[in-house]
Protein backbone atom coordinates (compact mmCIF):
# COMPACT_ATOMS: atom_id res chain seq x y z
CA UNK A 1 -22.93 -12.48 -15.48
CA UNK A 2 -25.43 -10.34 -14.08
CA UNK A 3 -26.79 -7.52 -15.68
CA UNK A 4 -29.07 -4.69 -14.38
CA UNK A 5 -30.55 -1.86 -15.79
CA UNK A 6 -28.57 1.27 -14.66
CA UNK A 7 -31.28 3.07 -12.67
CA UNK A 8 -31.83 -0.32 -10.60
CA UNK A 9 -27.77 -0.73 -10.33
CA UNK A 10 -27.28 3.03 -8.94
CA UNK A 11 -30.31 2.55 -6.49
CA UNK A 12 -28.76 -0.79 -5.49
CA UNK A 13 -25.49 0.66 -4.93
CA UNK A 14 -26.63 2.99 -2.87
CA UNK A 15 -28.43 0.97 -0.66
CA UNK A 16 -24.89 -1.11 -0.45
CA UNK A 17 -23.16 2.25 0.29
CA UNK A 18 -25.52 3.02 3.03
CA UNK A 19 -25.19 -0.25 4.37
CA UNK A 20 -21.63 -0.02 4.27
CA UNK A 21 -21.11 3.57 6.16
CA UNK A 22 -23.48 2.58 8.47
CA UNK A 23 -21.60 -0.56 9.33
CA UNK A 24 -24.95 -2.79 9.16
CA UNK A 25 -23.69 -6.32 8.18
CA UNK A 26 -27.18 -7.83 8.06
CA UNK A 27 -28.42 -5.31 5.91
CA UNK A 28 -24.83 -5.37 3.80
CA UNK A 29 -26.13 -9.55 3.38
CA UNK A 30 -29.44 -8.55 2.40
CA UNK A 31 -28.46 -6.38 -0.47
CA UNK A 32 -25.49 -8.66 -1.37
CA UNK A 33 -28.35 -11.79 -1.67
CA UNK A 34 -30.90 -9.62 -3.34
CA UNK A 35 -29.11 -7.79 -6.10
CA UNK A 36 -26.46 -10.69 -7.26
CA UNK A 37 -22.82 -9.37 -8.81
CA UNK A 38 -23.52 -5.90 -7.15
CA UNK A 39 -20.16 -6.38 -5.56
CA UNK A 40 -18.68 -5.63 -8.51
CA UNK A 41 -20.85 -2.80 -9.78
CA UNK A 42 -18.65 0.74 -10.30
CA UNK A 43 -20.20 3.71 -8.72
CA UNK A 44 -19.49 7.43 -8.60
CA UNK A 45 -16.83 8.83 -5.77
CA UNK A 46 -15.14 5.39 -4.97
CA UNK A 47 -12.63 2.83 -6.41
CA UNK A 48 -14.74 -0.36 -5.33
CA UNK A 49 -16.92 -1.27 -2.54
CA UNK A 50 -14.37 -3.55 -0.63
CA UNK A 51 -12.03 0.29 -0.40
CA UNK A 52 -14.91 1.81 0.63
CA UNK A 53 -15.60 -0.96 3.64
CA UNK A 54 -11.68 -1.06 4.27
CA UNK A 55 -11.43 2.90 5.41
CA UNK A 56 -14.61 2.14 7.39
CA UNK A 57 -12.72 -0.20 8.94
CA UNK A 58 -15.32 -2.69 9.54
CA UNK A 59 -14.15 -6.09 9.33
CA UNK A 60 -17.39 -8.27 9.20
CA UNK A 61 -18.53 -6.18 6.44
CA UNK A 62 -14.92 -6.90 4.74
CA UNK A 63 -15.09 -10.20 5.16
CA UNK A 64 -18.25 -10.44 3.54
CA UNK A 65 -17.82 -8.32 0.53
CA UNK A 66 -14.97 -11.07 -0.22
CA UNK A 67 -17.51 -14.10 0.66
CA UNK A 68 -19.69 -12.49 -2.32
CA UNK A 69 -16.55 -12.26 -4.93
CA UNK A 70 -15.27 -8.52 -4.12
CA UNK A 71 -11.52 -8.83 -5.66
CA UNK A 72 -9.23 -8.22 -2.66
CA UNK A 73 -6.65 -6.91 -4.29
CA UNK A 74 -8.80 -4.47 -6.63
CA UNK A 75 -6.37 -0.86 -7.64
CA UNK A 76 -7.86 2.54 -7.57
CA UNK A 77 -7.93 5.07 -10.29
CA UNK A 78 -4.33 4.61 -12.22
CA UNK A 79 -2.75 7.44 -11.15
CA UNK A 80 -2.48 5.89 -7.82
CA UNK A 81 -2.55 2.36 -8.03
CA UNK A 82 -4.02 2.10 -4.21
CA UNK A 83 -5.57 -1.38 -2.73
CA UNK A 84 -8.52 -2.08 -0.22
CA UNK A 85 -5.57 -3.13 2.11
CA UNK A 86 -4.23 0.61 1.58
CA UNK A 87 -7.36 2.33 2.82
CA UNK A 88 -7.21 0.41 5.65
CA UNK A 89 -3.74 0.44 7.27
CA UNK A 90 -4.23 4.64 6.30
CA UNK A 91 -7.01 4.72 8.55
CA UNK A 92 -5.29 3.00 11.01
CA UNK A 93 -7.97 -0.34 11.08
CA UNK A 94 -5.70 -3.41 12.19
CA UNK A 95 -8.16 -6.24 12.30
CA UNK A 96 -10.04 -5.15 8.76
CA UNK A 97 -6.39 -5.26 7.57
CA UNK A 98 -5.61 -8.85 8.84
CA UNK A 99 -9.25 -9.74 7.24
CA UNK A 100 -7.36 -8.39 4.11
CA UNK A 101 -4.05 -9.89 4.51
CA UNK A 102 -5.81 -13.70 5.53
CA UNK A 103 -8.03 -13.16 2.38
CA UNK A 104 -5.01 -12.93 0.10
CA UNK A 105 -3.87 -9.16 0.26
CA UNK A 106 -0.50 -8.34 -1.43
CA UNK A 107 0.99 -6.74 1.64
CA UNK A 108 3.16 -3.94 -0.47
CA UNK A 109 -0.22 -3.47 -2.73
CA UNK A 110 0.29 -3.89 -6.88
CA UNK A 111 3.39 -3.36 -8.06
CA UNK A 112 2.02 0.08 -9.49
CA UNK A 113 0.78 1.09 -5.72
CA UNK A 114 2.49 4.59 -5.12
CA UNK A 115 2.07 4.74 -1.71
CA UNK A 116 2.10 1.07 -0.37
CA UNK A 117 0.19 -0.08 2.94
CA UNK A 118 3.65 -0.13 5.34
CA UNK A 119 4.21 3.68 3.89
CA UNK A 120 0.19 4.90 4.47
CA UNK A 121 0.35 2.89 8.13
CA UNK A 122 3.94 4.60 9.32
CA UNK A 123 3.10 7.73 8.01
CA UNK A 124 0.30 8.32 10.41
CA UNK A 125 1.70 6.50 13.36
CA UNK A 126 -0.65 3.15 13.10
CA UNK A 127 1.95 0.92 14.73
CA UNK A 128 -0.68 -2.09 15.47
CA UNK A 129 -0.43 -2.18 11.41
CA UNK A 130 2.61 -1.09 10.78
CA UNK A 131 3.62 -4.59 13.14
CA UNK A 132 1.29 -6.85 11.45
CA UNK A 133 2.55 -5.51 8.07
CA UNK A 134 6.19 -6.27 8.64
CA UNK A 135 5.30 -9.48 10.15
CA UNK A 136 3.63 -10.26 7.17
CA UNK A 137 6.62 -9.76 5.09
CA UNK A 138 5.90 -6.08 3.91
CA UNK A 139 9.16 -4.57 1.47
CA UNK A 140 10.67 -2.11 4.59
CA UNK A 141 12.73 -0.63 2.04
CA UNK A 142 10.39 0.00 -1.09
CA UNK A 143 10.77 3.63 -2.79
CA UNK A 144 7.91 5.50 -3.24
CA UNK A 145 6.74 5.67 -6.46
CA UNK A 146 5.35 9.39 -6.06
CA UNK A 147 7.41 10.59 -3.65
CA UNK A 148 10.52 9.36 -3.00
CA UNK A 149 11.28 8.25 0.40
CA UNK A 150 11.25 4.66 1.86
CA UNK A 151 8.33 3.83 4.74
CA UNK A 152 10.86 5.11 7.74
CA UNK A 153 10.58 8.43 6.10
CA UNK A 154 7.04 8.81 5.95
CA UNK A 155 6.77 7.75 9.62
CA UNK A 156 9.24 11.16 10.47
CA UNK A 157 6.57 13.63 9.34
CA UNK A 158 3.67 11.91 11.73
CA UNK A 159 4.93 8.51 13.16
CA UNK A 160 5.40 7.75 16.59
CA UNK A 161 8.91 6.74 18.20
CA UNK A 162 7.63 3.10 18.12
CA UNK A 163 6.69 3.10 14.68
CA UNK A 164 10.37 3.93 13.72
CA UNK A 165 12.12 1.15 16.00
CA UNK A 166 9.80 -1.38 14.67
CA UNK A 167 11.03 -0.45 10.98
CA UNK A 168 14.19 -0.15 12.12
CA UNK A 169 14.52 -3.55 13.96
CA UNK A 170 13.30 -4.82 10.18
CA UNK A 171 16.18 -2.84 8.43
CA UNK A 172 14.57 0.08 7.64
CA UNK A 173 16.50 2.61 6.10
CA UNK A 174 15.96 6.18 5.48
CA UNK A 175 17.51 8.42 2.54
CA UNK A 176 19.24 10.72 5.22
CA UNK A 177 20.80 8.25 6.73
CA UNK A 178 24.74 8.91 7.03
CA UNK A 179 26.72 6.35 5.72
CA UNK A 180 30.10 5.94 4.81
CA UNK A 181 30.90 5.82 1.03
CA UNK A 182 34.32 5.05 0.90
CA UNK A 183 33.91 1.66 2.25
CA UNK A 184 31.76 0.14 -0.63
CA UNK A 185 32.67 -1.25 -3.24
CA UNK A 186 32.35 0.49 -6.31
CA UNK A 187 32.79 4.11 -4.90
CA UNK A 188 33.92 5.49 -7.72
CA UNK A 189 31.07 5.02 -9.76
CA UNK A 190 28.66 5.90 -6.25
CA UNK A 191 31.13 8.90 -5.92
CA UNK A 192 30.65 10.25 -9.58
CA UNK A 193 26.93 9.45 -9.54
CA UNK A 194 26.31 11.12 -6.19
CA UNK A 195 28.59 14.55 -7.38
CA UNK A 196 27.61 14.96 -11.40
CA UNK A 197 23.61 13.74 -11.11
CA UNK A 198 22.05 13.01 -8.27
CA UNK A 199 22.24 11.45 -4.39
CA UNK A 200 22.73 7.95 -4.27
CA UNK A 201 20.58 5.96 -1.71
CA UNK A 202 21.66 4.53 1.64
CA UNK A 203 21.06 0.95 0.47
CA UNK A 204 21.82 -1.88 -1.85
CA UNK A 205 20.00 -5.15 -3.07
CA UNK A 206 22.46 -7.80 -3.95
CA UNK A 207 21.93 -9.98 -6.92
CA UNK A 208 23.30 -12.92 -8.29
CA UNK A 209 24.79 -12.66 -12.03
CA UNK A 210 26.99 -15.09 -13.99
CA UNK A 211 27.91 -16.15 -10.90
CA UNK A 212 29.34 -12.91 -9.35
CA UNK A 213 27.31 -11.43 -6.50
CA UNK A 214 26.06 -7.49 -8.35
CA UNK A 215 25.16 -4.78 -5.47
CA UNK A 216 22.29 -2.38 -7.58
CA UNK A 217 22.06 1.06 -6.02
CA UNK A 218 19.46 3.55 -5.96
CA UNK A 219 19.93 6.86 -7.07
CA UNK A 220 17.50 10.25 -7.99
CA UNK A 221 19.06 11.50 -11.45
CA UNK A 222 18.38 14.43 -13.26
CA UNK A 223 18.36 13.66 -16.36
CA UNK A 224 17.40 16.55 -19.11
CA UNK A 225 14.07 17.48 -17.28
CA UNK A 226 13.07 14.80 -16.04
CA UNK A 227 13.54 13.38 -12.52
CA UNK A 228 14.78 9.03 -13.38
């Protein structure tokens, strides 16, 4: 455990900070070396260091910060649960997000994450990421925790055409989607659900129970006040 005094920690993380925005790896090393567990130091403005380096976009620097014991899959401030890896497939930085990913990135973020990397990546239209996220087994069809909308979705209010084929050819669904009711089993519940609360989502997740295959469905209910 190393412990500093807290005038000698702020100066240090500055000097990392600077290093860091000015994408100077040596100089990243050098602080890293001289001021040991300064990786994990808090500091005013920013979830971690490594979140800070991943919307630089800066791989080397990444991949350092992880050499020295940065924790890869550190969360932001709790009301949004984001990861390094969501910083960087925002900004659009493919190889600093394959640094991530190689390193041991969850590829949907924590399970808290309300907007995960796939959503942040096909919002903007960064289809080099949104690519390597699928291949790396990113949830296409995750709701959004804040707002409520799967990843194909968020890529109709800036994405390209690309980036909603590619989440498409994975199964993407979105919540406009038509789809015909009648056909599923258990309309009547979807049917009652859809006209007394709330839409029902365009998609299902099957699940084993007591040996009878159970289709769960998604719906936004408003219950008393409160969206469920």
């Amino acid at each position: 455990i190393c412990i500093m005094k807290k005038s000698s920690s702020d100066s240090a993380a500055a000097e990392l900070v600077h290093a860091i925005v000015g994408g100077n790896a040596h100089d990243v090393r050098h602080v890293l070396i001289k001021h040991e567990g300064i990786v994990h130091a808090p500091f005013p403005g920013q979830d971690s260091f490594l979140h800070l380096a991943a919307g630089e976009g800066n791989a080397e620097i990444v991949a350092l910060l992880i050499e020295f014991g940065a924790f890869v899959n550190q969360v932001s401030s709790p009301s949004l649960f984001s990861t390094p890896l969501c910083n960087a497939a925002r900004e659009g930085h493919t190889e600093t997000a394959r640094v991530l990913l190689h390193s041991g990135a969850w590829v949907d973020g924590d399970d808290r994450t309300s907007h995960t990397p796939l959503m942040l990546a096909s919002r903007d239209g960064h289809d080099a990421v949104v690519e390597l996220l699928l291949n790396s087994g990113a949830e296409v069809n995750r709701l959004g925790y804040v707002q409520r909308f799967f990843a194909l979705d968020f890529a109709g209010w800036h994405g390209t055409d690309k980036t909603k084929a590619l989440l498409r050819s994975h199964g993407g669904r979105s919540v406009t989607d038509e789809f015909d009711w009648e056909s599923q089993s258990g309309y009547p519940i979807i049917s009652h659900v859809s006209n007394e609360a709330g839409p029902v989502y365009p998609i299902s997740f099957e699940r084993p129970v007591a040996d009878r295959d159970i289709a769960l469905r998604l719906a936004y209910i408003d219950i008393k006040e409160k969206p469920l």
